[in-house]
Protein backbone atom coordinates (compact mmCIF):
# COMPACT_ATOMS: atom_id res chain seq x y z
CA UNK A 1 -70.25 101.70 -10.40
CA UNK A 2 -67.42 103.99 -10.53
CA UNK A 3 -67.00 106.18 -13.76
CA UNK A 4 -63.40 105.13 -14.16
CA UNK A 5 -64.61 101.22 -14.25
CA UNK A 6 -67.57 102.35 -16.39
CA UNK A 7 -65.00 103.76 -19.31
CA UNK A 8 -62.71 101.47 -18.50
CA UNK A 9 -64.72 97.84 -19.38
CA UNK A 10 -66.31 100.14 -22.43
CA UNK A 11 -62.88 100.77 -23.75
CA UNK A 12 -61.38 97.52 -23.43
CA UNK A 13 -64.23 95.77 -25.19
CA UNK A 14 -63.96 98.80 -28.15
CA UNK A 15 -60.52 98.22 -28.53
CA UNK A 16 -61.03 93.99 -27.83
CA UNK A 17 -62.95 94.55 -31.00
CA UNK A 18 -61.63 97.04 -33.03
CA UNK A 19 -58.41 96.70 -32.91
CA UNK A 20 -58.23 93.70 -34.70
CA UNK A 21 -60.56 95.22 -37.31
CA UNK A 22 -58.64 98.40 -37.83
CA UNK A 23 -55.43 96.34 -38.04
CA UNK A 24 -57.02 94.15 -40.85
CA UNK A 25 -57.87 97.44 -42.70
CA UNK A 26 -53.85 98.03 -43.22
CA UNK A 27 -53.09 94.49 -44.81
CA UNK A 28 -51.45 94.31 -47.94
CA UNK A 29 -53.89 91.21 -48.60
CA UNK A 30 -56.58 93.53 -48.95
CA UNK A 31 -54.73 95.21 -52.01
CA UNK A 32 -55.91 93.77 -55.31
CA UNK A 33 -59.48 93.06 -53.35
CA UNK A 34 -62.46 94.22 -54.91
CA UNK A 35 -65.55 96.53 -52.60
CA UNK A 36 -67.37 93.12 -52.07
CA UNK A 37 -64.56 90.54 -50.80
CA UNK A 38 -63.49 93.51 -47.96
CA UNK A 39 -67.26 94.10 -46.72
CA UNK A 40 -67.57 90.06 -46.59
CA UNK A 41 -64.66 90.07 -44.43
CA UNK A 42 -65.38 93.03 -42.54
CA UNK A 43 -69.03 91.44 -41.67
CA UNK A 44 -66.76 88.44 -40.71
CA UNK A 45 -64.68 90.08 -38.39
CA UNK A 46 -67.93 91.37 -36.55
CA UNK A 47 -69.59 88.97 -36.31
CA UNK A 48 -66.50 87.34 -34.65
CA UNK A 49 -66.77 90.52 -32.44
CA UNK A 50 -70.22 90.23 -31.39
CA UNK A 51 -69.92 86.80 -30.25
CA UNK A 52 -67.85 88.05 -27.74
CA UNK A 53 -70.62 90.87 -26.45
CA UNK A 54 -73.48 88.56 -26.77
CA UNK A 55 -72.27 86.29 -23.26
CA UNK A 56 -71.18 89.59 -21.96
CA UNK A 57 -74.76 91.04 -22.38
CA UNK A 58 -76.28 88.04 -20.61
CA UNK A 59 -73.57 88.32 -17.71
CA UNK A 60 -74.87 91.49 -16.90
CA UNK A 61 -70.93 92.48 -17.34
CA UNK A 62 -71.94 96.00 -19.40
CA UNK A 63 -72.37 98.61 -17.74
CA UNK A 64 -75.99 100.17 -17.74
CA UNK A 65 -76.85 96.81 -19.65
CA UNK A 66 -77.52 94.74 -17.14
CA UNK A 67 -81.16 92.54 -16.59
CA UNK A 68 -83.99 93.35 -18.91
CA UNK A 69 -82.09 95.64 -20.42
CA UNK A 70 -79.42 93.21 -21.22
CA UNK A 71 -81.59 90.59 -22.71
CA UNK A 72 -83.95 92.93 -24.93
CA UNK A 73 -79.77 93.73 -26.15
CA UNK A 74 -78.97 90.88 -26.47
CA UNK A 75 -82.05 89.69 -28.46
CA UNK A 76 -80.94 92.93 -31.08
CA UNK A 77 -77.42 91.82 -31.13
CA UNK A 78 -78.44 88.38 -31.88
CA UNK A 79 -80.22 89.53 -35.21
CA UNK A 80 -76.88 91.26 -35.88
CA UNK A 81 -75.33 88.30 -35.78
CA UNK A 82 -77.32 86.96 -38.37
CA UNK A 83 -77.03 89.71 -40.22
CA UNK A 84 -73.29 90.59 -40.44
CA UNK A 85 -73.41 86.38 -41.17
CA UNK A 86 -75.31 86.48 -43.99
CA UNK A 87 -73.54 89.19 -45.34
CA UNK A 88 -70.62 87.51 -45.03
CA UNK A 89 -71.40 84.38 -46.62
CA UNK A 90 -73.02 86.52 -49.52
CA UNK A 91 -70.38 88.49 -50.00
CA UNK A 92 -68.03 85.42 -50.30
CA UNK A 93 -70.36 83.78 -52.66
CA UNK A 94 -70.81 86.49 -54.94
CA UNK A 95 -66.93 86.38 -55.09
CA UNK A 96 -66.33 82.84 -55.61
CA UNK A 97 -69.39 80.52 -55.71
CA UNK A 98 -67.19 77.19 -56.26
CA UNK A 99 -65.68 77.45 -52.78
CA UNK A 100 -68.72 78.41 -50.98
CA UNK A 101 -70.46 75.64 -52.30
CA UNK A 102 -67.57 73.31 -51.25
CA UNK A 103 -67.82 75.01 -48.02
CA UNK A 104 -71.57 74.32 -47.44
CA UNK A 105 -71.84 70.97 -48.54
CA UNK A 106 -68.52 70.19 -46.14
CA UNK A 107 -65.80 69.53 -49.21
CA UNK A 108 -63.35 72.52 -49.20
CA UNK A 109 -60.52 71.14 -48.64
CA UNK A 110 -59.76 74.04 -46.33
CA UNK A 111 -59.71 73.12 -42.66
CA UNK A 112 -61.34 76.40 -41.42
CA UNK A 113 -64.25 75.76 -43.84
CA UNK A 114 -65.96 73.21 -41.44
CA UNK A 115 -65.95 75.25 -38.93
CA UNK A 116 -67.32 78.37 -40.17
CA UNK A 117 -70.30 76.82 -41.46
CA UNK A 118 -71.14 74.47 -38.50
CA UNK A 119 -71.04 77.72 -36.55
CA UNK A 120 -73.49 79.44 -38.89
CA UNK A 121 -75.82 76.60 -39.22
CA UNK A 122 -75.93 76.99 -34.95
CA UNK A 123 -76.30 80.63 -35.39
CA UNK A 124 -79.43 80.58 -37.82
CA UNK A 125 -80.85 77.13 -35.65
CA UNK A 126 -80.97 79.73 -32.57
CA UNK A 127 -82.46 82.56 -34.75
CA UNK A 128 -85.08 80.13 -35.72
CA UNK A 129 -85.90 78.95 -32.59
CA UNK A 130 -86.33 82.62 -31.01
CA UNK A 131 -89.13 82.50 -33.36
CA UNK A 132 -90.43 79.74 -31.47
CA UNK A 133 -89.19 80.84 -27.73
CA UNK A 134 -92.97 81.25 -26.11
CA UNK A 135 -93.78 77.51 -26.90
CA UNK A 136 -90.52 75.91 -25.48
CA UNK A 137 -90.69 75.33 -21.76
CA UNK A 138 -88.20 77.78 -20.33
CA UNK A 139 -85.67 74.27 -19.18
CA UNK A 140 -85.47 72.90 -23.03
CA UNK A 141 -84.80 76.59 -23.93
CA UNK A 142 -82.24 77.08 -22.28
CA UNK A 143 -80.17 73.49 -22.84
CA UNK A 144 -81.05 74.01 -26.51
CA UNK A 145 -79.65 77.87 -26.51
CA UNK A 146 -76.65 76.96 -24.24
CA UNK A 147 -75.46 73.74 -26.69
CA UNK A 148 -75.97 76.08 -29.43
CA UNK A 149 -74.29 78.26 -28.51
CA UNK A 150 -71.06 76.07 -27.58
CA UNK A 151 -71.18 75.10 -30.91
CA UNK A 152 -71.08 78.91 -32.28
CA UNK A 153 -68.32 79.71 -30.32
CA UNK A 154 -66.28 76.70 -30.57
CA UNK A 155 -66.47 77.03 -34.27
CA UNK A 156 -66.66 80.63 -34.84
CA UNK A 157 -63.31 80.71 -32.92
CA UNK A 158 -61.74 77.72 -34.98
CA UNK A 159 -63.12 79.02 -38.19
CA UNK A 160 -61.16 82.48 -36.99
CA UNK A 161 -58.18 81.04 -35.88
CA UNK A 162 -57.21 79.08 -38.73
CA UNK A 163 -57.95 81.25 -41.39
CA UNK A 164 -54.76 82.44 -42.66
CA UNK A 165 -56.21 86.09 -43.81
CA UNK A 166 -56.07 89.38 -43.38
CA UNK A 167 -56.15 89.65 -39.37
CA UNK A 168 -53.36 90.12 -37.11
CA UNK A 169 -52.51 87.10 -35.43
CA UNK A 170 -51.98 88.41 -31.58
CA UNK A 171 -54.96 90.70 -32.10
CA UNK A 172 -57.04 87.71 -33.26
CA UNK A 173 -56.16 85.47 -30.90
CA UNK A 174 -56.62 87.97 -28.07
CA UNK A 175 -60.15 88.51 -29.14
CA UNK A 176 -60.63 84.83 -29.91
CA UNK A 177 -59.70 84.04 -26.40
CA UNK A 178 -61.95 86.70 -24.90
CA UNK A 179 -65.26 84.83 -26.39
CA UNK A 180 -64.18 82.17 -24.84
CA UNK A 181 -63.32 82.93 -21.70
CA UNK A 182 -66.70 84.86 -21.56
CA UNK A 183 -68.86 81.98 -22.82
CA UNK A 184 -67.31 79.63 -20.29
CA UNK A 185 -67.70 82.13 -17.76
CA UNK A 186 -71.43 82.72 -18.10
CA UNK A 187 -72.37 78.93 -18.52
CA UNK A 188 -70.79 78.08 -15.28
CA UNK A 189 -72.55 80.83 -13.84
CA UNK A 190 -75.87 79.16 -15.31
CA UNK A 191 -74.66 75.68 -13.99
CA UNK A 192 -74.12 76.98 -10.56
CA UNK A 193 -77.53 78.62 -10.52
CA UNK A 194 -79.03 75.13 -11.34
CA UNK A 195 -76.71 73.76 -8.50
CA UNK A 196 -77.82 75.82 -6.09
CA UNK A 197 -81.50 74.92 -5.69
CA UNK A 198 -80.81 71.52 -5.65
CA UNK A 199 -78.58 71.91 -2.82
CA UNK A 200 -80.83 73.83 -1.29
CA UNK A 201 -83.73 71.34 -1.23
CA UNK A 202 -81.43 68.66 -0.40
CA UNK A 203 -80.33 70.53 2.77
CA UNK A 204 -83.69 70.87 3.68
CA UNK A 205 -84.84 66.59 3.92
């Protein structure tokens, strides 16, 4: 691969990512915010951003990331996830407990609240079933990691897109759109690798 491409996919994933972080930073929302409400929403943000480099890894799409390589990544990345997750949702609790408990037991009255949490739930369901990943048979491991994983980024991009905070709206949506264009793009992949042996045995009767 060409060093121009090489910088080139690098830098448009930094700046798919930080851009809408940086331009979060300068909000006037973030004003009369205390230390603990910014790094909630920070870990928010990227763990918003790492949902879009987590189909990417398993794409092979990174340069210098690509097979084993990729998936040990992507394995790390996934306990990021959690991570910058449970930070956020402690970091939001230790702020307001009321709404986070409306949020968890599905009664905020705020439509991004459903979301958010269905999406962690998914998140923390696949962390838990890594655990677990030598005594699933390789065909339920993958349907059970691909439908979880719809849900995480179906929500995770809802959750995103209709919180009315302290990220840029084109910048979000941009980003937003990326994870989803990349999730789509690596579960057809994964369809069309199951396709293909069946047409294969079928040409051969």
């Amino acid at each position: 691969m060409r060093l121009a491409r090489v910088v080139l996919i690098w830098a448009v994933l930094a700046a798919a990512i930080g851009v809408p972080i940086a331009l979060s930073l300068t909000s006037e929302l973030l004003e009369w915010r205390g230390f603990i409400y910014i790094a909630a929403g920070l870990a928010g943000m990227i763990a918003l951003g790492l949902t879009l480099i987590q189909p990417l890894l398993i794409a092979g799409a990174l340069p210098g990331l690509s097979g084993y390589r990729g998936r040990r990544v992507h394995h790390w990345t996934g306990g990021a996830l959690v991570v910058t997750v449970l930070v956020h949702v402690g970091g939001l609790w230790i702020t307001s407990p009321p709404d986070m408990i409306d949020a968890l037991t599905y009664t905020s009255p705020t439509p991004f609240s459903p979301w958010g949490v269905t999406a962690m739930w998914a998140i923390f369901a696949v962390a838990l079933l890594a655990f677990f990943r030598r005594r699933l048979a390789l065909r339920t491991w993958r349907f059970v990691h691909m439908s979880l994983a719809v849900v995480i980024v179906g929500g995770s991009v809802a959750h995103a897109m209709l919180v009315e905070g302290t990220m840029e709206t084109i910048s979000k949506a941009a980003l937003c759109a990326l994870v989803v264009v990349a999730a789509i793009k690596v579960i057809a992949d994964l369809m069309q690798r199951k396709i293909r042996p069946m047409r294969s045995s079928s040409d051969g009767l």
